[in-house]
Protein backbone atom coordinates (compact mmCIF):
# COMPACT_ATOMS: atom_id res chain seq x y z
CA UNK A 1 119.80 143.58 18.08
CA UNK A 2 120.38 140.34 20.16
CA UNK A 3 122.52 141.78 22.55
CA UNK A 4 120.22 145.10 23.08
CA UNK A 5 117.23 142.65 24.02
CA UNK A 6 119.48 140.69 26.47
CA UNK A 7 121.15 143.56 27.90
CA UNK A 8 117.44 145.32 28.63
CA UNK A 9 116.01 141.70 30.14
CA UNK A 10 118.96 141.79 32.18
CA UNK A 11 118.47 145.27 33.81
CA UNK A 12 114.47 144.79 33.86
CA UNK A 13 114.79 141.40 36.06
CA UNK A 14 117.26 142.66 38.53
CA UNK A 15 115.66 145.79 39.00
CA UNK A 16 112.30 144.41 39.72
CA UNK A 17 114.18 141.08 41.84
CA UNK A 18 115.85 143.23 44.82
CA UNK A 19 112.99 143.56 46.31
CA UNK A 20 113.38 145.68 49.66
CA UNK A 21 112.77 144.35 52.80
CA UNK A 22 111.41 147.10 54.82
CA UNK A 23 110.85 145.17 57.88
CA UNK A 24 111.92 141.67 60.13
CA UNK A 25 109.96 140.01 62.87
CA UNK A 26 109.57 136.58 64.20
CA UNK A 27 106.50 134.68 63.47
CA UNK A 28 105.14 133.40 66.17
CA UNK A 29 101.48 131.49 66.86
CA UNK A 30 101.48 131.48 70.06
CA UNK A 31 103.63 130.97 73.89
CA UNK A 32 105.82 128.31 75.25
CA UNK A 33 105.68 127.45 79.31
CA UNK A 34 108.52 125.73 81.02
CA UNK A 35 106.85 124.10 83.60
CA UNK A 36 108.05 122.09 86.78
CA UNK A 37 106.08 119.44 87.67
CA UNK A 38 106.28 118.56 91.52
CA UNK A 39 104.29 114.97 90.55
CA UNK A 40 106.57 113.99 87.56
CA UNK A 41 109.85 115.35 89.19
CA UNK A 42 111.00 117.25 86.02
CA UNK A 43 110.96 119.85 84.23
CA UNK A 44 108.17 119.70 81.20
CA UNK A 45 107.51 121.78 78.40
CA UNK A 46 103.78 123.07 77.08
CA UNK A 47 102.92 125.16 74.09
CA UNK A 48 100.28 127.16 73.66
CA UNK A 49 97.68 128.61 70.76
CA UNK A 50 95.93 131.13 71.39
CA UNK A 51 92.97 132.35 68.91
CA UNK A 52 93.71 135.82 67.00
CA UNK A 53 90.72 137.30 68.89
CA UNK A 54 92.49 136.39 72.44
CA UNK A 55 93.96 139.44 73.03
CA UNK A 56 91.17 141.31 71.36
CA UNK A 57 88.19 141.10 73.41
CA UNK A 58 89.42 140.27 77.16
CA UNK A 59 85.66 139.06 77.76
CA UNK A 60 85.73 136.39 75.80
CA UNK A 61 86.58 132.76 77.34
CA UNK A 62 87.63 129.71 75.25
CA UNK A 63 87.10 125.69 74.67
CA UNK A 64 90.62 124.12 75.80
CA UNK A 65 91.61 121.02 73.26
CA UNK A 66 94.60 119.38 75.01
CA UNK A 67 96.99 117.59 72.56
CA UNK A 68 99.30 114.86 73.24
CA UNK A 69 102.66 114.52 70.94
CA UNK A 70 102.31 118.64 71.25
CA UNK A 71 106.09 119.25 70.74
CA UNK A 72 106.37 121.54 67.94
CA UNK A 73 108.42 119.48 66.53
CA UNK A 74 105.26 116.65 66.28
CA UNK A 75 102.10 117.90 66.14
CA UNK A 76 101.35 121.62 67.78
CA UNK A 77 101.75 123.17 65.13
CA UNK A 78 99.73 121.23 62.38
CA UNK A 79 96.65 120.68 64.75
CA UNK A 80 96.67 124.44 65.52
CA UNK A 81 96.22 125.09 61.94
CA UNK A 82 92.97 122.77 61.67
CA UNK A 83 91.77 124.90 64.63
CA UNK A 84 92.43 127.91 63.14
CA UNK A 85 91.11 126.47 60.05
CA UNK A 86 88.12 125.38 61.60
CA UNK A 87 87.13 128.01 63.19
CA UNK A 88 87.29 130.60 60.64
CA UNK A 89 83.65 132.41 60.53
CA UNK A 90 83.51 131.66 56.92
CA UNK A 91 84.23 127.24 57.68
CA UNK A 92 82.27 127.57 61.08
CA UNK A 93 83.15 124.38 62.60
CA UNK A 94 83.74 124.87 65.90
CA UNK A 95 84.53 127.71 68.71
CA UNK A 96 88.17 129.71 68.33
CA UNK A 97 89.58 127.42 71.00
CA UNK A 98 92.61 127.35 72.75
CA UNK A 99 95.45 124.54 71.95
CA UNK A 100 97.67 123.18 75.05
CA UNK A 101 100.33 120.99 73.18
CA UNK A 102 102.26 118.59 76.59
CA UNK A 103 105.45 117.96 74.78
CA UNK A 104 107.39 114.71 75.44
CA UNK A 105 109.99 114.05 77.54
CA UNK A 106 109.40 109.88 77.44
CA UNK A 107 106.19 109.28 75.70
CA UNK A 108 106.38 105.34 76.32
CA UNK A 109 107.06 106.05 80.08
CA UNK A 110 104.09 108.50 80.38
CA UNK A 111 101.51 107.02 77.78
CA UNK A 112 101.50 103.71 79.27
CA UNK A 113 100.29 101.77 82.47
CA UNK A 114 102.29 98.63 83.64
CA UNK A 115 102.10 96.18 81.41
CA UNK A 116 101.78 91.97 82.49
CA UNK A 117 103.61 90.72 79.26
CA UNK A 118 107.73 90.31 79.17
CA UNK A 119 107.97 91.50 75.80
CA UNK A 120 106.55 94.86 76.38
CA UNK A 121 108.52 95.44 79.50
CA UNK A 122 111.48 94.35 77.28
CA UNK A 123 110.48 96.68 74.68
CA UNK A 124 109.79 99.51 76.28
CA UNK A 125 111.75 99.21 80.04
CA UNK A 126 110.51 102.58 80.69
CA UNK A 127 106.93 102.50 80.70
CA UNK A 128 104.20 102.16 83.02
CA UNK A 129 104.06 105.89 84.68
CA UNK A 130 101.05 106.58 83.23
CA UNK A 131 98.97 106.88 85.97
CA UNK A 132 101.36 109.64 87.39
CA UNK A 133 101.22 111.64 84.34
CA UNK A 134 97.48 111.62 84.29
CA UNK A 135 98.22 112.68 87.72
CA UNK A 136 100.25 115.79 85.99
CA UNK A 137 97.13 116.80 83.68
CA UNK A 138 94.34 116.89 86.46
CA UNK A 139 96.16 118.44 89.36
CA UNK A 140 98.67 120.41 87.94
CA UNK A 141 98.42 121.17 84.42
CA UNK A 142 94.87 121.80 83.98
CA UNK A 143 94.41 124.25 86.69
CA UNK A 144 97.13 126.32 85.63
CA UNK A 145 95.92 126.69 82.09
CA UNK A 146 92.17 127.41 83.86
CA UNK A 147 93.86 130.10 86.63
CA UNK A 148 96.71 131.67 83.51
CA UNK A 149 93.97 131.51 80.41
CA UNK A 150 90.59 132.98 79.59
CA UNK A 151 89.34 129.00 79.26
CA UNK A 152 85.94 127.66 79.65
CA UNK A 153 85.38 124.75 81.39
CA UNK A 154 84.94 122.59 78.25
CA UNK A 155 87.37 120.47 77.64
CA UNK A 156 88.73 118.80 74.28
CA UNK A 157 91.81 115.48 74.49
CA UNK A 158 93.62 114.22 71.24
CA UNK A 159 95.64 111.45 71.19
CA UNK A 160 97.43 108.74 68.57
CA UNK A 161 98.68 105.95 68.84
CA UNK A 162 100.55 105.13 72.46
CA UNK A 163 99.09 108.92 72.70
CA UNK A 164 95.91 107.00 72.11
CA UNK A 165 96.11 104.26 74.54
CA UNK A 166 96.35 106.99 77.19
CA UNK A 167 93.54 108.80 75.64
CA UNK A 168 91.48 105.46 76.50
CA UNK A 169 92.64 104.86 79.59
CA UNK A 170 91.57 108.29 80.71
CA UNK A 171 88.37 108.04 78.79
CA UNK A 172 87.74 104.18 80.83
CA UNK A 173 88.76 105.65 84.46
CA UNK A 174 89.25 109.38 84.72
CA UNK A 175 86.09 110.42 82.01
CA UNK A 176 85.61 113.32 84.03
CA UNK A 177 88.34 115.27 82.93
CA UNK A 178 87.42 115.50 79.75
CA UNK A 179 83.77 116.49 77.73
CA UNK A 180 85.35 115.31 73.85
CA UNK A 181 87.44 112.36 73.28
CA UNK A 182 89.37 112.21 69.73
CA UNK A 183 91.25 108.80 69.99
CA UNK A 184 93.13 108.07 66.98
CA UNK A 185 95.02 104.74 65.73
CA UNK A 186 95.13 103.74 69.47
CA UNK A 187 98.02 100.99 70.46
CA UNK A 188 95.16 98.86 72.32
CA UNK A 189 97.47 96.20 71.55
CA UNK A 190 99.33 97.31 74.75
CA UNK A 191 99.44 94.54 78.00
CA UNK A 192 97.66 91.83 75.73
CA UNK A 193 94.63 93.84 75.33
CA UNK A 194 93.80 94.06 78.38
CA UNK A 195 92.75 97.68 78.74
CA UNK A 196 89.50 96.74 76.10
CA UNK A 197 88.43 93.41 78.65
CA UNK A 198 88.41 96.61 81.67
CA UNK A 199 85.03 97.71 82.59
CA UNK A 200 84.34 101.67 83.01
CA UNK A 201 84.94 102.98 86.18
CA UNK A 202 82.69 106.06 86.17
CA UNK A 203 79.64 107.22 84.13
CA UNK A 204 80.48 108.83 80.91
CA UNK A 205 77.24 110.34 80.50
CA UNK A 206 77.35 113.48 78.19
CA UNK A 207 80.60 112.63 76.66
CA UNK A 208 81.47 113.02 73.00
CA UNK A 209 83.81 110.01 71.44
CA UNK A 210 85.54 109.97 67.97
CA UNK A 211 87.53 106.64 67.23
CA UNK A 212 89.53 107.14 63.75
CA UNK A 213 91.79 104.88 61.97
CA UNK A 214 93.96 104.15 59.04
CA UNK A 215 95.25 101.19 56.94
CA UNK A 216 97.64 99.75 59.62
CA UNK A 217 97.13 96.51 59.61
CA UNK A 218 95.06 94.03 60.89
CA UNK A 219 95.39 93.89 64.78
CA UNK A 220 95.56 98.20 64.52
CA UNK A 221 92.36 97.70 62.96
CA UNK A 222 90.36 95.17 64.55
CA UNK A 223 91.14 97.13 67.96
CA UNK A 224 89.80 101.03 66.79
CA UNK A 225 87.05 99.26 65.90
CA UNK A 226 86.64 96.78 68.72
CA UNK A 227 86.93 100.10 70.56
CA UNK A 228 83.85 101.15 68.72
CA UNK A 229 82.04 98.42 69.10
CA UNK A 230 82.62 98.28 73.01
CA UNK A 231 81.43 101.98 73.31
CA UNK A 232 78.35 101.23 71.50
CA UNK A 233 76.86 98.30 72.79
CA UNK A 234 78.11 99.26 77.18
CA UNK A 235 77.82 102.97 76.23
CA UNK A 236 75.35 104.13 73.52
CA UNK A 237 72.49 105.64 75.79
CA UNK A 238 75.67 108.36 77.22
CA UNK A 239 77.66 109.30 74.70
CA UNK A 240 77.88 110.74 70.99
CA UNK A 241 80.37 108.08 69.39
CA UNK A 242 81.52 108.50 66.15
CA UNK A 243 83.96 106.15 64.08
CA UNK A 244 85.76 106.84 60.66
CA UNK A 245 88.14 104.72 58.71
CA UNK A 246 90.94 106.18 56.54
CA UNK A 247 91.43 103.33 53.78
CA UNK A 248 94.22 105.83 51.98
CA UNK A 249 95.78 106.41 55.21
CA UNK A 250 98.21 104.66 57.21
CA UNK A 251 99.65 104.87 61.13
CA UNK A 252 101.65 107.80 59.88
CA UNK A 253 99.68 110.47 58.59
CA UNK A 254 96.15 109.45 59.62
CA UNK A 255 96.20 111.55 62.17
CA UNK A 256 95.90 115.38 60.44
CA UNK A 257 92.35 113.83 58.04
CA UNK A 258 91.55 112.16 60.93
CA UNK A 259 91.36 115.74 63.72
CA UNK A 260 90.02 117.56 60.91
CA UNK A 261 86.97 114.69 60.93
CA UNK A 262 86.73 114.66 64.56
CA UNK A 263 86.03 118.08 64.53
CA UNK A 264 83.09 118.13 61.33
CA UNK A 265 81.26 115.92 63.40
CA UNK A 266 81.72 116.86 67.37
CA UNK A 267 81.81 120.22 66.67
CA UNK A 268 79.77 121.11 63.93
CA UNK A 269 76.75 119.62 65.12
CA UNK A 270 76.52 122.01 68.29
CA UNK A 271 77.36 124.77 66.10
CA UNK A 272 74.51 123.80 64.67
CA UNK A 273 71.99 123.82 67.28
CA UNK A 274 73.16 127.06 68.68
């Protein structure tokens, strides 16, 4: 009797466990540009999101958010979810919104300006191009994503860590070429802290500023929030500035709570008022 039960389990399971497959496709979320950059002299590589709706209504234009570390091998592909996420009309967070992840070629070469102390130079003997690849976004980069895709003019920048130094640095002298800054675990430690004793260059009057940060120690710390604290008291009559701290999160994965934050409270509240 035993042997009748096993014998039937055995034909039931494999009957109902070769399952067809009636179809295979790649799985895609969106493009990848090779680009060549005349101002950085190489060849660099940009991946793109693009909202389910995109192709469905050709009337409809898009917020750009502009992600550094967007490899998708770092963090396209994560963020894009939270957008998608987001966006949703059942979470109704923000705008479907196009994603431009710049991947990396040298992140410490292009995230950084010159640095004044020996032991960064020593450190990191490539850095200092910053300025050039800032050059990259504004002149080259950001009017080919405004001339190639359906893309409003507003304009979103995430960055973490070195990727968050250059978000500041862009945010203290080239505001304009962003509306929403999401700075996250910033390396202000970077040329003796010098970028945090700079003054702002240009207004940054209608801007929208979230500062986030984990458990990373004490100097990681002190500095998001000295970042904070600088905004507030030079800045707080221009900008929305928000600031969160992640106490259960650390340099390494702050950076997913810490988007998904950023975009509650920039986002959210304009969603909002509309």
């Amino acid at each position: 009797m035993n042997k009748i039960v096993v014998l039937i389990c055995i034909v039931f399971f494999t009957t109902f466990a070769n399952a067809q497959i009636l179809k295979q496709s790649e799985f895609t979320i969106g493009e990848t540009l090779e680009l060549k950059s005349n101002i950085l002299n190489e060849n660099r590589t940009v991946n793109i999101y693009l909202p389910t709706s995109y192709h469905q209504d050709s009337s409809k234009n898009y917020p750009v958010l502009y992600l550094l570390d967007g490899s998708k091998d770092e963090d396209f592909i994560h963020v894009s979810g939270i957008v998608q996420f987001c966006s949703f009309s059942w979470i109704k967070i923000m705008e479907e919104s196009i994603v431009v992840g710049i991947g990396n070629v040298d992140r410490k070469r292009d995230f950084t300006y010159p640095s004044t102390m020996e032991i960064d130079r020593k450190e990191f003997p490539t850095s200092g191009k910053s300025e050039k690849f800032i050059d990259f976004i504004e002149t080259e980069l950001q009017p080919l994503i405004t001339k190639k895709y359906r893309a409003t003019e507003n304009r979103t920048l995430i960055g973490q860590s070195l990727g968050g130094l250059l978000t500041t640095e862009i945010l203290f002298n080239r505001p304009q070429l962003f509306d929403n800054y999401i700075i996250i675990s910033p390396s202000l430690w970077w040329d003796d802290e010098k970028l945090l004793k700079q003054n702002f260059k240009k207004s940054l009057k209608g801007k929208s500023i979230y500062i986030g940060g984990g458990k990373e120690g004490a100097t990681m710390e002190r500095l998001a929030q000295s970042l904070f604290f600088k905004l507030s008291l030079e800045k707080k009559d221009e900008v929305q500035l928000f600031f969160q701290y992640f106490d259960k999160q650390d340099h390494g994965d702050t950076l997913h709570l810490a988007v998904y934050d950023a975009f509650e409270k920039l986002f959210k509240r304009n969603e909002t008022k509309n």
